[in-house]
PDB file of N, CA and C in Angstrom:
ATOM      1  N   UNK A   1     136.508  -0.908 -32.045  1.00  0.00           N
ATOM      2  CA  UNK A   1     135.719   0.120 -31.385  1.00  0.00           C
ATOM      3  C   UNK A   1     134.983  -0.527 -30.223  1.00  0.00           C
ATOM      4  N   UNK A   2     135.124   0.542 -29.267  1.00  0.00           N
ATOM      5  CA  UNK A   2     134.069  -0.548 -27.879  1.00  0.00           C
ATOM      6  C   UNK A   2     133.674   0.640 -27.479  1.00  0.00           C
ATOM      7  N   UNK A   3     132.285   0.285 -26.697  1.00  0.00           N
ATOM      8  CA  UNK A   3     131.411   0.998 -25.791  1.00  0.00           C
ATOM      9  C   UNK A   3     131.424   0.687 -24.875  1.00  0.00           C
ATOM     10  N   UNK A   4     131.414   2.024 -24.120  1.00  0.00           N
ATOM     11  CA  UNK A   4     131.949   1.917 -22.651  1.00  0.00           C
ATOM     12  C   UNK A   4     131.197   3.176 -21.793  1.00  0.00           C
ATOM     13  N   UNK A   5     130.991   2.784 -20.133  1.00  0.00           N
ATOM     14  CA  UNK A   5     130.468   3.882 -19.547  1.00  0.00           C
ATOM     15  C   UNK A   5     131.444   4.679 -19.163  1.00  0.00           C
ATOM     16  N   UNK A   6     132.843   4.952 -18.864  1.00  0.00           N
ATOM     17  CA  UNK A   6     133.446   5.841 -18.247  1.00  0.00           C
ATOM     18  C   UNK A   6     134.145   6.369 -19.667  1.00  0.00           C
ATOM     19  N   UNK A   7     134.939   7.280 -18.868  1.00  0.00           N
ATOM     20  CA  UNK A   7     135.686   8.467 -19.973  1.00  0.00           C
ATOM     21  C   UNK A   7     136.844   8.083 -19.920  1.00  0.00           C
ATOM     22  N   UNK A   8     137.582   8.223 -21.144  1.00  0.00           N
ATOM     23  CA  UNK A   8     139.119   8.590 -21.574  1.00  0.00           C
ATOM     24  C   UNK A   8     139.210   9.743 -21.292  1.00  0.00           C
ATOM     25  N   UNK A   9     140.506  10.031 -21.143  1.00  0.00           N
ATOM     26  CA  UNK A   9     141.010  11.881 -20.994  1.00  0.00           C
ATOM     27  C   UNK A   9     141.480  11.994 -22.146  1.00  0.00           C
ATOM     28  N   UNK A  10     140.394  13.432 -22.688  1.00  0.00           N
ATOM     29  CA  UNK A  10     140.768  14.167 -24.097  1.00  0.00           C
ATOM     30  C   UNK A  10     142.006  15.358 -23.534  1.00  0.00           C
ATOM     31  N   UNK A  11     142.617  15.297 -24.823  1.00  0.00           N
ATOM     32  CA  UNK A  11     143.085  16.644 -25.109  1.00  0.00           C
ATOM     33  C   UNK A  11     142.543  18.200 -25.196  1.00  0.00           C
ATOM     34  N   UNK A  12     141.530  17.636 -26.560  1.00  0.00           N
ATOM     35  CA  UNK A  12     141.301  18.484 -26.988  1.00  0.00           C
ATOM     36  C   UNK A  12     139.431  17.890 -27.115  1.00  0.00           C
ATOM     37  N   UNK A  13     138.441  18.875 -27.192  1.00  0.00           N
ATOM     38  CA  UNK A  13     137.012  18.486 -27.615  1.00  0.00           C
ATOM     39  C   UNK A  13     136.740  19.268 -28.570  1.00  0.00           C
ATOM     40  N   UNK A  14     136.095  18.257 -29.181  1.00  0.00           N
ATOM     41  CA  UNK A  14     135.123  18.873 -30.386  1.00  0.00           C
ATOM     42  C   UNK A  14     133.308  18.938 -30.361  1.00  0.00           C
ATOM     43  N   UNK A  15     133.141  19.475 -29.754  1.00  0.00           N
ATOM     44  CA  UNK A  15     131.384  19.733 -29.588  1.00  0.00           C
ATOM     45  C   UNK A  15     130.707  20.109 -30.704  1.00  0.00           C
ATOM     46  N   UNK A  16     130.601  18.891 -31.858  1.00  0.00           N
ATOM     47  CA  UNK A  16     129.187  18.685 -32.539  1.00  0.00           C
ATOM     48  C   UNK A  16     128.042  18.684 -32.673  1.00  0.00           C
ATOM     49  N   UNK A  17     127.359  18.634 -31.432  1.00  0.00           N
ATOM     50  CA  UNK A  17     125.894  18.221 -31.328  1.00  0.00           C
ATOM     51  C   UNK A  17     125.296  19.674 -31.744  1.00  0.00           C
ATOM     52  N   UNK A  18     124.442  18.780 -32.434  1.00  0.00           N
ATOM     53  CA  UNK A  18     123.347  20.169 -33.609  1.00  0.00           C
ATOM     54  C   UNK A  18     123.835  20.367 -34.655  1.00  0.00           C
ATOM     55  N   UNK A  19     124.609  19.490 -35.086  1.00  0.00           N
ATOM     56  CA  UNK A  19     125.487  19.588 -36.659  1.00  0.00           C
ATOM     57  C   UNK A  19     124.393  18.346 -37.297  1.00  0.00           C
ATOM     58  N   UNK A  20     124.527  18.420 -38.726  1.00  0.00           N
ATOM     59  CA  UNK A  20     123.874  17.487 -39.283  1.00  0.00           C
ATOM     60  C   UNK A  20     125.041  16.777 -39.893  1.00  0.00           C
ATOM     61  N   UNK A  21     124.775  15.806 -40.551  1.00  0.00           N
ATOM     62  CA  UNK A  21     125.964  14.907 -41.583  1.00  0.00           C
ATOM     63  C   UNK A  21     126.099  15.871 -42.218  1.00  0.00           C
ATOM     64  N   UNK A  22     127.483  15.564 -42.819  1.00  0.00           N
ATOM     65  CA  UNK A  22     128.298  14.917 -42.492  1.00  0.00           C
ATOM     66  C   UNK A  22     128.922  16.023 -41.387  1.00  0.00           C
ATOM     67  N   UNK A  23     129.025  17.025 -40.870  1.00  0.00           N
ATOM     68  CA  UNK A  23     129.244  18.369 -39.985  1.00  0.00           C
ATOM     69  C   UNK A  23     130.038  17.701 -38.783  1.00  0.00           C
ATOM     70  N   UNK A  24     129.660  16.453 -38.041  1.00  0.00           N
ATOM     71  CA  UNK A  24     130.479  16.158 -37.159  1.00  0.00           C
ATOM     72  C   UNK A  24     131.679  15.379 -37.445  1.00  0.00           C
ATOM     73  N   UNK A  25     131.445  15.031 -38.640  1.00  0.00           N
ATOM     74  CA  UNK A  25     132.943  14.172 -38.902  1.00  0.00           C
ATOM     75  C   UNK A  25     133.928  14.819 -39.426  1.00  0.00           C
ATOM     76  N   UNK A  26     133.297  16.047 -40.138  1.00  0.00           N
ATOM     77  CA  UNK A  26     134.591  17.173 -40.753  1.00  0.00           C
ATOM     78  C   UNK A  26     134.966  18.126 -39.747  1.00  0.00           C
ATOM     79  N   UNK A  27     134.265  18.351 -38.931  1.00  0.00           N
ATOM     80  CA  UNK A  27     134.503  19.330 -37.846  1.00  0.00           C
ATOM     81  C   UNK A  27     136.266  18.418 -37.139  1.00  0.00           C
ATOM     82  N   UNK A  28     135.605  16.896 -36.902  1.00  0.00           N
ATOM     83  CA  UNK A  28     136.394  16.227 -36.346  1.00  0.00           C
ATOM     84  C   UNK A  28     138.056  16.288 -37.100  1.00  0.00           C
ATOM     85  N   UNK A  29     137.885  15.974 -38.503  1.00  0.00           N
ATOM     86  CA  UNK A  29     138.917  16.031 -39.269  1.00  0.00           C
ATOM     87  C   UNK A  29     139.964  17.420 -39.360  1.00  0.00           C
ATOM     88  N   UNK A  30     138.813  18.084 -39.149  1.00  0.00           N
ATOM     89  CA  UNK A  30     139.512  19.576 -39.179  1.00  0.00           C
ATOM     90  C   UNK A  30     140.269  19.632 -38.049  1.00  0.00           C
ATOM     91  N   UNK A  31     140.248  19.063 -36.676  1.00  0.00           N
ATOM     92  CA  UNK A  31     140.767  19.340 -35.419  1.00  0.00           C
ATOM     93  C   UNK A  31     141.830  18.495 -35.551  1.00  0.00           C
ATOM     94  N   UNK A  32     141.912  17.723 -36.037  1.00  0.00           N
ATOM     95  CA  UNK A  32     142.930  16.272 -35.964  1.00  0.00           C
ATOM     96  C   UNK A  32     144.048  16.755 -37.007  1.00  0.00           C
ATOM     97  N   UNK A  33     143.563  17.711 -38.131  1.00  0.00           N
ATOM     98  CA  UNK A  33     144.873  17.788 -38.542  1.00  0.00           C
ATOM     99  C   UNK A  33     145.467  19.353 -37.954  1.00  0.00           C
ATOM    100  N   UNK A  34     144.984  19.583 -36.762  1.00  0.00           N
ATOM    101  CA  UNK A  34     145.611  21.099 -36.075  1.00  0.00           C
ATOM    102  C   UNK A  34     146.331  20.537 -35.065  1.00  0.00           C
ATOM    103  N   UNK A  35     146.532  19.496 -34.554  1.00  0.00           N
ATOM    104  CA  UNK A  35     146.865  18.516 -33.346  1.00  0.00           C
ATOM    105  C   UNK A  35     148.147  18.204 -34.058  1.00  0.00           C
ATOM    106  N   UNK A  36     148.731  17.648 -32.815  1.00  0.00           N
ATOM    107  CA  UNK A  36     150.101  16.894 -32.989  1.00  0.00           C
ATOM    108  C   UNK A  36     149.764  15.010 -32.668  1.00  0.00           C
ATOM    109  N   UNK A  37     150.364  14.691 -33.307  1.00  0.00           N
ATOM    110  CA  UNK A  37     150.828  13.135 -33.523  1.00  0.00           C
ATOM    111  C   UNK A  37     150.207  12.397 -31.771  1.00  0.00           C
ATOM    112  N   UNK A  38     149.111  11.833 -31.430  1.00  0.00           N
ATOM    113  CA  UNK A  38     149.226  11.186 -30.302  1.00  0.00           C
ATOM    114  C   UNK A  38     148.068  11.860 -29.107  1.00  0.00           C
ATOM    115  N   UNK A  39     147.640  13.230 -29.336  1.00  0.00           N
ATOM    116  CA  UNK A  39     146.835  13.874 -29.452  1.00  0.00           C
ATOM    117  C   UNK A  39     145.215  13.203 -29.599  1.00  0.00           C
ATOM    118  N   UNK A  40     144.362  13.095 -28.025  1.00  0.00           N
ATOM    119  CA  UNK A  40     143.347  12.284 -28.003  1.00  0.00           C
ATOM    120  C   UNK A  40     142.412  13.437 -28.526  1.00  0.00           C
ATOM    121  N   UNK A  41     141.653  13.370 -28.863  1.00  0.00           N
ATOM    122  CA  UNK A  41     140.194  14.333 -29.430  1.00  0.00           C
ATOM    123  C   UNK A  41     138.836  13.313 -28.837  1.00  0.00           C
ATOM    124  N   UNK A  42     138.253  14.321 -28.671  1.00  0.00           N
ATOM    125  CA  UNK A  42     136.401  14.293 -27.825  1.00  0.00           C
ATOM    126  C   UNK A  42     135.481  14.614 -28.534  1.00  0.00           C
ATOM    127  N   UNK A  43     135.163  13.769 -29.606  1.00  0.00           N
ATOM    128  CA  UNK A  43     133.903  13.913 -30.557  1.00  0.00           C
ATOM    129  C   UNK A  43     132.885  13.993 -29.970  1.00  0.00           C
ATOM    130  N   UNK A  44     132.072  15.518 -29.397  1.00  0.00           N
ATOM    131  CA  UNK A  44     130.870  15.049 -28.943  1.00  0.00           C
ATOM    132  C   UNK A  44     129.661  15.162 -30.168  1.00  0.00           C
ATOM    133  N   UNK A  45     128.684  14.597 -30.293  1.00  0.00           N
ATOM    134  CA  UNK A  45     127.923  14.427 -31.610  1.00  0.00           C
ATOM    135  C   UNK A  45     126.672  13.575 -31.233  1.00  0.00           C
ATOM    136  N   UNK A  46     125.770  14.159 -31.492  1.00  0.00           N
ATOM    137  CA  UNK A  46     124.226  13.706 -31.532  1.00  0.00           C
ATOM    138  C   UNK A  46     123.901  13.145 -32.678  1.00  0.00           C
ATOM    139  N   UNK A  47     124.362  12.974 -33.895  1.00  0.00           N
ATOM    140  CA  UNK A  47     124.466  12.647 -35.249  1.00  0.00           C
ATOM    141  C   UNK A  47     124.408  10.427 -35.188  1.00  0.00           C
ATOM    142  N   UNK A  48     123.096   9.896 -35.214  1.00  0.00           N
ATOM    143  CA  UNK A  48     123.159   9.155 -35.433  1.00  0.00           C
ATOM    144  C   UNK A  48     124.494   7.813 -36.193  1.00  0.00           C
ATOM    145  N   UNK A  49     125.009   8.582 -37.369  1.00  0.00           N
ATOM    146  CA  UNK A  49     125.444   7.542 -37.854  1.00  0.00           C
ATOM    147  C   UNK A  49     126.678   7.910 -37.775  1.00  0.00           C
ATOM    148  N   UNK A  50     127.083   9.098 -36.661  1.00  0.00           N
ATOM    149  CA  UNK A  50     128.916   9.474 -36.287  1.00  0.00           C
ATOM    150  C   UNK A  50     129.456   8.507 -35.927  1.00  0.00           C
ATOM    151  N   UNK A  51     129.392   7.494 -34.795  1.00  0.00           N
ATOM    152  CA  UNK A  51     130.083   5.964 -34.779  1.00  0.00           C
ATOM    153  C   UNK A  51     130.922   5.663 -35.682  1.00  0.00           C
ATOM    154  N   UNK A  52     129.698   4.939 -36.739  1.00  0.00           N
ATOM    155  CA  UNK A  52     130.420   4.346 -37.837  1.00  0.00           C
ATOM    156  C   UNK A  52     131.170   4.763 -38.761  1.00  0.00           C
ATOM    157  N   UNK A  53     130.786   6.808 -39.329  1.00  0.00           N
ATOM    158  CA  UNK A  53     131.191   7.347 -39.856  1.00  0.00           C
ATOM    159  C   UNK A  53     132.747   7.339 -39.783  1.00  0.00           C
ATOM    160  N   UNK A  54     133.112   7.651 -38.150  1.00  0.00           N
ATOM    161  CA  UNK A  54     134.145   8.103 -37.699  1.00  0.00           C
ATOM    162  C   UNK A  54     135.106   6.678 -37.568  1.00  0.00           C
ATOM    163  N   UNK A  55     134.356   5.546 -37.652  1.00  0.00           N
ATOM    164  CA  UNK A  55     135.422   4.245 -37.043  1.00  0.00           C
ATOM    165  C   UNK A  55     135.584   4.118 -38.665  1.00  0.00           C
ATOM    166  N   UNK A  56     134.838   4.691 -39.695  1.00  0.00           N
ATOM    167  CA  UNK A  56     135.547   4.125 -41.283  1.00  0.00           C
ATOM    168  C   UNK A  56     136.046   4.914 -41.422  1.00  0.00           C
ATOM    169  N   UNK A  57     136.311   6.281 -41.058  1.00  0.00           N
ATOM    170  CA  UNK A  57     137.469   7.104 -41.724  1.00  0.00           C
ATOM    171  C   UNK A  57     138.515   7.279 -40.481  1.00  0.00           C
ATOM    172  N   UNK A  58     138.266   6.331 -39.454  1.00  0.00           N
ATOM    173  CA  UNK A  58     139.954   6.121 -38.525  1.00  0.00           C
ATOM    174  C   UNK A  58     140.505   4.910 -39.744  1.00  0.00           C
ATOM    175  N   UNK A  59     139.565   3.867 -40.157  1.00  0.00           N
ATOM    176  CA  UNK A  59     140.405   2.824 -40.441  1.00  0.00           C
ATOM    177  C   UNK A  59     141.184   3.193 -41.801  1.00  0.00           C
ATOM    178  N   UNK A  60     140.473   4.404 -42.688  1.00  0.00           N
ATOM    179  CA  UNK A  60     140.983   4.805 -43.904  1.00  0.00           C
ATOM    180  C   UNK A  60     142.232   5.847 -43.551  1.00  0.00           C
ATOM    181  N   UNK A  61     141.920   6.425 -42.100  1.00  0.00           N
ATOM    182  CA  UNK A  61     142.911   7.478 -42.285  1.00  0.00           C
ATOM    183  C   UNK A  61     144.256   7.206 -41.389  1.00  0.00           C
ATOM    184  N   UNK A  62     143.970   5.954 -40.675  1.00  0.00           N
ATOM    185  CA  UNK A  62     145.622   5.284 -39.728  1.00  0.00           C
ATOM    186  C   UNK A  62     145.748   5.916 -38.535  1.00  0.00           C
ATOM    187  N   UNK A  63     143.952   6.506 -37.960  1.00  0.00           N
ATOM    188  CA  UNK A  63     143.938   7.044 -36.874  1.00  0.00           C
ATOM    189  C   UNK A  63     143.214   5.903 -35.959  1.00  0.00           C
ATOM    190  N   UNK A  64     143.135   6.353 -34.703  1.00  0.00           N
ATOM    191  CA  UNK A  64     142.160   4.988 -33.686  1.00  0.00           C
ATOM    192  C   UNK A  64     141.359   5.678 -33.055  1.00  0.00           C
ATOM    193  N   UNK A  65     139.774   5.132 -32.998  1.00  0.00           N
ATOM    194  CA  UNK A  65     139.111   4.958 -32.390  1.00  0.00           C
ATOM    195  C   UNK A  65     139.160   4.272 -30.950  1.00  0.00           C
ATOM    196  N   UNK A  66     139.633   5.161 -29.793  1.00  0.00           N
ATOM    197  CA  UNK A  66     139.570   4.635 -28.894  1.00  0.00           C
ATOM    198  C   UNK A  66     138.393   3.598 -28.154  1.00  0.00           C
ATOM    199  N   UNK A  67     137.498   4.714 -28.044  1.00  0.00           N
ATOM    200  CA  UNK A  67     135.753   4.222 -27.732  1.00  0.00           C
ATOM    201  C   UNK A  67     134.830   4.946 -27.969  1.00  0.00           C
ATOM    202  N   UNK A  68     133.979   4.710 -27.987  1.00  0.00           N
ATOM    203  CA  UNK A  68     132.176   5.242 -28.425  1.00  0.00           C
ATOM    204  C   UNK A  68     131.755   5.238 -27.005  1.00  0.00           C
ATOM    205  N   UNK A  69     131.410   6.727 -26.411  1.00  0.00           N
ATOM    206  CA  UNK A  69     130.398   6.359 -25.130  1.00  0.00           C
ATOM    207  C   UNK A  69     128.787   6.686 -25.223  1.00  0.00           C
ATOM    208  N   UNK A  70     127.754   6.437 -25.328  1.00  0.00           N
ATOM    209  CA  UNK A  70     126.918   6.552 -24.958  1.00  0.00           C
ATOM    210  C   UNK A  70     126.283   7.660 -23.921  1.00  0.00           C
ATOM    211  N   UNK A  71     126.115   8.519 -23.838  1.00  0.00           N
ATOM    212  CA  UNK A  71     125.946   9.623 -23.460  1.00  0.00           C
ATOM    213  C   UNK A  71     123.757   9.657 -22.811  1.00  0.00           C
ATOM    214  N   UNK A  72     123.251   8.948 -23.642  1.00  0.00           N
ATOM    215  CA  UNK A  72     122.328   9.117 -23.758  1.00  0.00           C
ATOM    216  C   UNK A  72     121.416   9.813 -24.975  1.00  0.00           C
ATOM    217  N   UNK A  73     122.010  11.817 -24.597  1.00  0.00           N
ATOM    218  CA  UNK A  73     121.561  12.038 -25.406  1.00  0.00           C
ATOM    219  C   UNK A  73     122.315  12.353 -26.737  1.00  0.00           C
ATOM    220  N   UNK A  74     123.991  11.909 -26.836  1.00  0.00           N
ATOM    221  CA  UNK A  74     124.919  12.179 -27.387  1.00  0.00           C
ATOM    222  C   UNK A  74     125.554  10.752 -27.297  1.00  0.00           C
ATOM    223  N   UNK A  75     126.612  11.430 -28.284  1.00  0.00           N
ATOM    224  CA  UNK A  75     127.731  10.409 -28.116  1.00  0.00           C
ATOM    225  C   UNK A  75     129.045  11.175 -27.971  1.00  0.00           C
ATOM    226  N   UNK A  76     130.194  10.554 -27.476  1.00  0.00           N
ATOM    227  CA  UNK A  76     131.483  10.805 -27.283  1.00  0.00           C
ATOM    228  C   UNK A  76     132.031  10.243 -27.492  1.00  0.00           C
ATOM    229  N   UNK A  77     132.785  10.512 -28.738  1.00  0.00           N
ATOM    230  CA  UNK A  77     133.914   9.587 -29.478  1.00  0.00           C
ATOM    231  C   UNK A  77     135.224   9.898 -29.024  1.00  0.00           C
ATOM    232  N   UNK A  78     136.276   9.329 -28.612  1.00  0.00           N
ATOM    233  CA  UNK A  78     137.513   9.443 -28.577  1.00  0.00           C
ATOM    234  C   UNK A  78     138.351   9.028 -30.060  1.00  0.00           C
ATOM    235  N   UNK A  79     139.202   9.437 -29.939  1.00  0.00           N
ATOM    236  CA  UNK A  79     140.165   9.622 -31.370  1.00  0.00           C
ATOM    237  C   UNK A  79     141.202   9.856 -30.790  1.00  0.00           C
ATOM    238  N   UNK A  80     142.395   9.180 -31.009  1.00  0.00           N
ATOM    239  CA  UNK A  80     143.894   9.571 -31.374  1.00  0.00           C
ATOM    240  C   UNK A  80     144.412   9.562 -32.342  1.00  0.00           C
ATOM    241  N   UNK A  81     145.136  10.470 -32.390  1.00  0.00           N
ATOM    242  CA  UNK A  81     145.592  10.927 -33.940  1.00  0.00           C
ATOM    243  C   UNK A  81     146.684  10.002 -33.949  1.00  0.00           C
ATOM    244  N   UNK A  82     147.371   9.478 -35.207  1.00  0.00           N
ATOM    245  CA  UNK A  82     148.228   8.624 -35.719  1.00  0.00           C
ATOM    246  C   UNK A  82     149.127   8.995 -36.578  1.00  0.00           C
TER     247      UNK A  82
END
């Protein structure tokens, strides 16, 4: 996982912010299995501990964490589905 200031190009976004736990990581899961194989996703999420949440259930689920951006008041996770 790396942090970075610029953007990947999503596919598809998922706008989390104002969800509590676990809300942004199932929201996320839910989109990833409506997607096809290769398929980037845009976790956006204000949810403190979405990062890590999301980089342990890429490594459990054989998906990748592209990058974590820093947003300020958010974060933006990239995901490709696997």
């Amino acid at each position: 996982m790396t942090t970075r200031q610029n953007h990947t190009e999503a596919d598809t976004t998922v706008d989390a912010r104002g969800a509590t736990c676990p809300g942004p990581l199932m929201d996320l899961i839910s989109e990833v299995r409506a997607v096809n194989i290769g398929t980037v996703i845009a976790l956006l999420t204000d949810t403190e501990k979405s990062p890590t949440e999301v980089q342990e259930w890429a490594d459990e689920s054989g998906n990748e964490v592209l990058d974590v951006v820093d947003e300020g008041d958010h974060y933006r996770i990239h995901v490709k589905k696997r």
